[in-house]
N, C-alpha and C. Protein backbone atom coordinates (compact mmCIF):
# COMPACT_ATOMS: atom_id res chain seq x y z
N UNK A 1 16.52 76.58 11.64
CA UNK A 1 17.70 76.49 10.79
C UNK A 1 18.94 76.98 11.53
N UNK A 2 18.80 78.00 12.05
CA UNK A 2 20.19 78.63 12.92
C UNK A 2 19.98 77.73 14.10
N UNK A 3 19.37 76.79 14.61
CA UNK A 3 19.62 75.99 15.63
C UNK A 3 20.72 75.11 15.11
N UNK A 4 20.25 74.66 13.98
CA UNK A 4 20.74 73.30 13.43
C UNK A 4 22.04 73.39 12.67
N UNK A 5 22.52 75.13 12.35
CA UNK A 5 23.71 75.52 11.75
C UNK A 5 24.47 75.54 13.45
N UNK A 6 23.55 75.91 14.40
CA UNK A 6 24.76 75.82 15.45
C UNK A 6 25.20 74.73 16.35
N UNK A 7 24.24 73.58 16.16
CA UNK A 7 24.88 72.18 16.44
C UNK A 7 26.03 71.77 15.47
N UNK A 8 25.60 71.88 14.23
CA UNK A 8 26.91 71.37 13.49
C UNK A 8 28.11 72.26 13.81
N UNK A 9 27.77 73.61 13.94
CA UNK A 9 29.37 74.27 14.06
C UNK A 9 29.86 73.34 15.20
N UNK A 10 29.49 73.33 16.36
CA UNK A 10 29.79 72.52 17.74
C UNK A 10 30.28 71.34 17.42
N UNK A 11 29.94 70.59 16.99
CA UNK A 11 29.98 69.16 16.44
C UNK A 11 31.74 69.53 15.41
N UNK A 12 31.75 69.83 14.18
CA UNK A 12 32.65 69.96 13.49
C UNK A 12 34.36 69.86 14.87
N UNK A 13 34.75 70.84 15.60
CA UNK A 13 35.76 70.56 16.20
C UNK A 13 35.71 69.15 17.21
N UNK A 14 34.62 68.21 17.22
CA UNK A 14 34.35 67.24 18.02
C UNK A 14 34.75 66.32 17.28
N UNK A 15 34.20 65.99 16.32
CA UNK A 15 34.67 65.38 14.72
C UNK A 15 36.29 65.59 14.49
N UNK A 16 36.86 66.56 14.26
CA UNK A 16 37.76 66.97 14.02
C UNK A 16 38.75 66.47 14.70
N UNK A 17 38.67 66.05 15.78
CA UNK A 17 39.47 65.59 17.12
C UNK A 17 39.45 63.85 16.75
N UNK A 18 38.16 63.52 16.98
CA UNK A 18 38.23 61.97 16.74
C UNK A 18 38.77 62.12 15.26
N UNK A 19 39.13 62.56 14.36
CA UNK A 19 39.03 62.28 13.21
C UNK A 19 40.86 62.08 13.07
N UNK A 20 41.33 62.59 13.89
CA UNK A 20 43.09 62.66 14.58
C UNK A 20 43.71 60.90 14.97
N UNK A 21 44.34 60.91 13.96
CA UNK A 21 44.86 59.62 13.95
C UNK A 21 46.08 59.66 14.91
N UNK A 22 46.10 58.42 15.34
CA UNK A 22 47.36 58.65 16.55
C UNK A 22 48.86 58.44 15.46
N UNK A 23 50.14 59.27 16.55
CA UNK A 23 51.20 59.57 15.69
C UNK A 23 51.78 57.87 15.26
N UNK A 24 52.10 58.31 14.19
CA UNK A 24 52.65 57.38 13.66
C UNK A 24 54.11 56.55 14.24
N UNK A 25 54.34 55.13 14.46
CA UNK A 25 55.70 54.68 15.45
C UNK A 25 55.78 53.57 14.83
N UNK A 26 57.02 53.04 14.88
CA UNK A 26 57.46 51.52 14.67
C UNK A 26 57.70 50.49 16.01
N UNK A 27 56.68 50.06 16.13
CA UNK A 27 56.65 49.23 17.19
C UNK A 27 57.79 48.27 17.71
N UNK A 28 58.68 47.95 15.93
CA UNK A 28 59.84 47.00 16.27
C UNK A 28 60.97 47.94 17.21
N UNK A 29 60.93 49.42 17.23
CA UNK A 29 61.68 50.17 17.94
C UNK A 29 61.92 49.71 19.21
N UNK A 30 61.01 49.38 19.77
CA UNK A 30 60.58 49.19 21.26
C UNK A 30 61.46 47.72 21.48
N UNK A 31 62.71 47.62 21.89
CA UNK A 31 63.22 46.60 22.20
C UNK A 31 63.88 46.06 23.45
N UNK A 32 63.96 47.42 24.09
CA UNK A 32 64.21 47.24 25.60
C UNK A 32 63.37 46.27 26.35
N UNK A 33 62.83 45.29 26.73
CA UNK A 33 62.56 44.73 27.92
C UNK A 33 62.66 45.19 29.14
N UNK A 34 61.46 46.00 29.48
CA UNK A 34 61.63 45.79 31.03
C UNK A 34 60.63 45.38 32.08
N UNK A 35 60.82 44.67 33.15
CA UNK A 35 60.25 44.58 34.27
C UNK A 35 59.76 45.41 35.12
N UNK A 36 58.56 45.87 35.38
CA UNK A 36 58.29 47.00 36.55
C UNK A 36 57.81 45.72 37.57
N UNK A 37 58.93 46.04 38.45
CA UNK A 37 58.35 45.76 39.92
C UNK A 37 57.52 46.30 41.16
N UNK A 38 57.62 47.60 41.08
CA UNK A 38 56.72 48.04 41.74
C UNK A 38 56.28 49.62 40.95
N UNK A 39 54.79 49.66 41.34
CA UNK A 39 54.61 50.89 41.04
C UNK A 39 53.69 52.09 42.15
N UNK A 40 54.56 53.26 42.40
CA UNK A 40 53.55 54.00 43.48
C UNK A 40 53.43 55.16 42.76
N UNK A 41 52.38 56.19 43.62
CA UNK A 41 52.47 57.34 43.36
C UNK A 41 52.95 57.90 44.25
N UNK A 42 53.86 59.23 44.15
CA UNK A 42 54.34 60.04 44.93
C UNK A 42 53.89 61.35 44.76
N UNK A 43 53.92 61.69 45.98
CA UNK A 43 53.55 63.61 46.04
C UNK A 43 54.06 64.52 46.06
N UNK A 44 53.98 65.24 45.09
CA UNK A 44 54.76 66.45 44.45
C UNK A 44 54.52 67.42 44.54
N UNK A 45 55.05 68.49 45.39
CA UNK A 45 54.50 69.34 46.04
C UNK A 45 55.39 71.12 45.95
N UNK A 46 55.26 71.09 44.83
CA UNK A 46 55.88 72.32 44.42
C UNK A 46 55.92 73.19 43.12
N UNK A 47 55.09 74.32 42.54
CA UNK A 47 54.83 74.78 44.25
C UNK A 47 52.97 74.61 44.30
N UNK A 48 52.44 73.65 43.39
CA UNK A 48 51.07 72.90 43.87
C UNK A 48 51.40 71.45 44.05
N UNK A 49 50.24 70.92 44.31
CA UNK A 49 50.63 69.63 44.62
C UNK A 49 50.08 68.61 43.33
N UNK A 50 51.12 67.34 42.86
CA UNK A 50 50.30 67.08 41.57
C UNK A 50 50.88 65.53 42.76
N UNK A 51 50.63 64.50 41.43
CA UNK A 51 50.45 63.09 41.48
C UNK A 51 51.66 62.40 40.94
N UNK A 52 52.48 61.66 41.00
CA UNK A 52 53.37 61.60 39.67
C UNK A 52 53.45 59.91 40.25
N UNK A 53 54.05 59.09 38.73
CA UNK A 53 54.35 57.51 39.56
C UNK A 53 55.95 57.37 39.41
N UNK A 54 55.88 56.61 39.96
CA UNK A 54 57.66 56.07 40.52
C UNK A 54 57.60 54.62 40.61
N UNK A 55 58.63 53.75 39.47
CA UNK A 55 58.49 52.44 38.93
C UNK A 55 59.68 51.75 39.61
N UNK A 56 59.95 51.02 40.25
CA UNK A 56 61.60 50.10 40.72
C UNK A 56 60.62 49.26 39.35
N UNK A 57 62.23 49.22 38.58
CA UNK A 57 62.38 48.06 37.59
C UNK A 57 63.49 47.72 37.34
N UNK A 58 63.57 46.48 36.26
CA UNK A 58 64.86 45.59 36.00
C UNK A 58 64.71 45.48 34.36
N UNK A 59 66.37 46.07 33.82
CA UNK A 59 66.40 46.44 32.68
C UNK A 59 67.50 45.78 32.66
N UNK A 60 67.75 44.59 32.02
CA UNK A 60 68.84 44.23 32.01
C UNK A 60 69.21 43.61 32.91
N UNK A 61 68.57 43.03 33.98
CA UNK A 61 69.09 42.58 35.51
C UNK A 61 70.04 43.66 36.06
N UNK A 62 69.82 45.02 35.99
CA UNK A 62 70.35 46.31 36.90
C UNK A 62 68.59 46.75 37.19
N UNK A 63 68.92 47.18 38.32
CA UNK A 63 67.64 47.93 39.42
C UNK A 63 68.04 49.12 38.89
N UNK A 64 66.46 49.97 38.50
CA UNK A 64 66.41 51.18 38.21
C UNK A 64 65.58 52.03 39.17
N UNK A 65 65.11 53.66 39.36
CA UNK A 65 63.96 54.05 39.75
C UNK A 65 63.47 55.12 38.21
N UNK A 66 62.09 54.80 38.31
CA UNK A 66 61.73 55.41 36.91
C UNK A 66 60.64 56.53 37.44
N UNK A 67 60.55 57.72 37.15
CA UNK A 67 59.79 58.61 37.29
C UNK A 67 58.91 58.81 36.19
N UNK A 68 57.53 59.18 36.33
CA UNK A 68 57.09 59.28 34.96
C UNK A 68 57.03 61.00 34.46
N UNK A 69 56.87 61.61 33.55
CA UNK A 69 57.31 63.03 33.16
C UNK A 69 55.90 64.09 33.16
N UNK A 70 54.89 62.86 33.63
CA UNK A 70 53.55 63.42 33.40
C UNK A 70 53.26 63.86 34.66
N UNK A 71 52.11 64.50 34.93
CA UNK A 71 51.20 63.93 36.58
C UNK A 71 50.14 62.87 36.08
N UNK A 72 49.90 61.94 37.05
CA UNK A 72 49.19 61.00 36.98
C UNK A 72 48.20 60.70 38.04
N UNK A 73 47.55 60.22 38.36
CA UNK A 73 46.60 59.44 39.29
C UNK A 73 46.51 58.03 39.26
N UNK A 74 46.49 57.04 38.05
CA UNK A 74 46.30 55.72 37.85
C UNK A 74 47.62 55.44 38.00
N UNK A 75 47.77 53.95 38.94
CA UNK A 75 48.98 53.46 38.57
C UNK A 75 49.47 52.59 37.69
N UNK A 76 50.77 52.18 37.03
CA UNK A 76 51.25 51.39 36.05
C UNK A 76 50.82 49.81 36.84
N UNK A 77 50.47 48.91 35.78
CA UNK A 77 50.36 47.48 36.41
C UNK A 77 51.61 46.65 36.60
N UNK A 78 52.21 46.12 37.30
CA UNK A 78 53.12 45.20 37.34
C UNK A 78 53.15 44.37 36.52
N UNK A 79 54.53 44.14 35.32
CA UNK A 79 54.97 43.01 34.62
C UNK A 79 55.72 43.57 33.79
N UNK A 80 55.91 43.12 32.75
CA UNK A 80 56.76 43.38 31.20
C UNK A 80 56.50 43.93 30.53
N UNK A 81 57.43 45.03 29.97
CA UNK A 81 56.30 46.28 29.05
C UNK A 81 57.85 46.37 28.05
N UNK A 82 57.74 46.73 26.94
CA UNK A 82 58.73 47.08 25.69
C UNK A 82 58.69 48.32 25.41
N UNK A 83 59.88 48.92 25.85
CA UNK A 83 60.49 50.15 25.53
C UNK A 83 61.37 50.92 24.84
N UNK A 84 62.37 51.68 24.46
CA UNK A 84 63.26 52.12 23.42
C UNK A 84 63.82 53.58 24.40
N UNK A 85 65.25 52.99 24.48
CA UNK A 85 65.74 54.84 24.77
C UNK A 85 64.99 56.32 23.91
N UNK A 86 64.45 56.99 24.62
CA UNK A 86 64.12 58.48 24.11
C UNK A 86 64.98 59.12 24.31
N UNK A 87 66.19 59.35 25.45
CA UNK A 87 66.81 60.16 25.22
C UNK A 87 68.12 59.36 26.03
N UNK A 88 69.24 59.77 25.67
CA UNK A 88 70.41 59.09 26.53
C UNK A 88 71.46 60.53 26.65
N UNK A 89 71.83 61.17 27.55
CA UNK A 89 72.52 62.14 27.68
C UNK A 89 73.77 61.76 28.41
N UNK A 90 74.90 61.73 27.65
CA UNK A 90 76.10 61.53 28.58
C UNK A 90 77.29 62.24 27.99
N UNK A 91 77.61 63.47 29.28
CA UNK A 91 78.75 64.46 28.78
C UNK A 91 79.87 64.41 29.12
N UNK A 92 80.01 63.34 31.21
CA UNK A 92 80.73 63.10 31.64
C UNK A 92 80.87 61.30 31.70
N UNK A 93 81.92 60.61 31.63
CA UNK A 93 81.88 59.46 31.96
C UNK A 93 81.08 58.83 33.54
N UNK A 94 80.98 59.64 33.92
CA UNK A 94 80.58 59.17 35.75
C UNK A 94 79.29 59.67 35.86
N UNK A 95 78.44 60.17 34.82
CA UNK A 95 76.83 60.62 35.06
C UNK A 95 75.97 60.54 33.32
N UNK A 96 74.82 60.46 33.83
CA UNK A 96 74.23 60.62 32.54
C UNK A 96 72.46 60.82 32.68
N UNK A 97 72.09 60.99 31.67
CA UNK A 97 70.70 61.23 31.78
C UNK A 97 69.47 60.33 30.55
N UNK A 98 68.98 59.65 31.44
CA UNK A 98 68.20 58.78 30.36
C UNK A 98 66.47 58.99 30.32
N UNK A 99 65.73 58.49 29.11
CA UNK A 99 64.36 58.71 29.59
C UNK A 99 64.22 57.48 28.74
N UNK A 100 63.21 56.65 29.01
CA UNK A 100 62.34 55.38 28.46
C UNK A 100 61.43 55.66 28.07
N UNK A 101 61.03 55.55 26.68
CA UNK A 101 59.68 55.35 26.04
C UNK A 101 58.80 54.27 26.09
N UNK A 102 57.87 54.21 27.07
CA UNK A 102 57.28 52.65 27.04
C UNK A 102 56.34 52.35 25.99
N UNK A 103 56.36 50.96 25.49
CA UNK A 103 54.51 50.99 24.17
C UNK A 103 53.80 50.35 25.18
N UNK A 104 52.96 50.98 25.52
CA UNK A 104 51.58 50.66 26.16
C UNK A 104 50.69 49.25 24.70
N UNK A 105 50.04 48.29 26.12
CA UNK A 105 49.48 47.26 25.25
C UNK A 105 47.92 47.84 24.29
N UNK A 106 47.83 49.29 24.23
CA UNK A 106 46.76 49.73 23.65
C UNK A 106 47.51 50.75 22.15
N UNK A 107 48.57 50.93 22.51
CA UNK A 107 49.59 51.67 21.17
C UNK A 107 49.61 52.56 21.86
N UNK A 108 49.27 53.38 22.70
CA UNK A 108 50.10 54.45 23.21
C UNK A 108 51.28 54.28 24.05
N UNK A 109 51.77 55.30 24.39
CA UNK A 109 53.07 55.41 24.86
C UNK A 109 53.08 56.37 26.07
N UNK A 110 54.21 56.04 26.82
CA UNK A 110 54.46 56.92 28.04
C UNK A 110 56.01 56.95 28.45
N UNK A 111 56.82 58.47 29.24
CA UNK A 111 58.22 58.49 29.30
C UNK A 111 58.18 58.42 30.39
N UNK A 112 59.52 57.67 30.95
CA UNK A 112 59.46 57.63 32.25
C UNK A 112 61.10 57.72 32.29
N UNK A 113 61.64 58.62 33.19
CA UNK A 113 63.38 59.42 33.35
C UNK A 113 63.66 58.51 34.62
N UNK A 114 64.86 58.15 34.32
CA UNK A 114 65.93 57.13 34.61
C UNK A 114 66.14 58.52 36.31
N UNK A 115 65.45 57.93 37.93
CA UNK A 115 65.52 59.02 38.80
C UNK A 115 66.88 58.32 39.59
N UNK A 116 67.21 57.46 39.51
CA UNK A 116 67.83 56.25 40.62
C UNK A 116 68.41 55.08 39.94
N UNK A 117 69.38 54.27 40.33
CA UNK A 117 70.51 53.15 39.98
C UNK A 117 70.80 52.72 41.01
N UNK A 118 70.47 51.24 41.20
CA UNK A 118 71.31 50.40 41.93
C UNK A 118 71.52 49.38 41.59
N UNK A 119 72.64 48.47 42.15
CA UNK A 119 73.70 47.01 41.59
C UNK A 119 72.91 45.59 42.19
């Protein structure tokens, strides 16, 4: 009996987890279009070393560089993914600070900060 009370305790926070519905979003949000043209990982080395990816894409026909906010190992696949500003920061006319929310084709999501601009 106390075996079988201590599988279920174990079990209950396992349950509990799958039982976690993913957050709730409006998919029509996601209206940005963008192109990832390339995707690498870069090494980040401070002050351990993690993984992170770095996207050249086209938003609008302007060249971006996109950092992602996570560490990662897998890279993003090349093509068209639908996104929505998360954050747009602009205090001075001549700088600003952006991050992209991408919808992943499974419903999750990932941010990736505006690192680079070119014409």
């Amino acid at each position: 009996m106390k075996k079988m009370f201590f599988a279920i305790l174990l079990l209950v926070p396992a349950l509990a987890c799958v039982a976690k519905e993913k957050p709730s979003f409006n998919p029509a949000e996601y209206t940005v279009a963008i192109h990832v043209q390339s995707s690498c990982l870069a090494d980040l080395c401070a002050p351990g070393c993690i993984w992170v990816q770095h996207l050249n894409v086209l938003i609008d026909g302007k060249r971006y560089e996109l950092s992602d906010t996570m560490p990662r190992t897998d890279l993003l696949r090349v093509g068209d993914y639908k996104a929505k500003i998360f954050k747009d920061e602009t205090e001075r006319p001549y700088e600003y600070q952006r991050t992209y929310e991408f919808l992943m084709s499974d419903g999750g999501t990932r941010r990736y900060v505006v690192v680079a601009e070119t014409e």
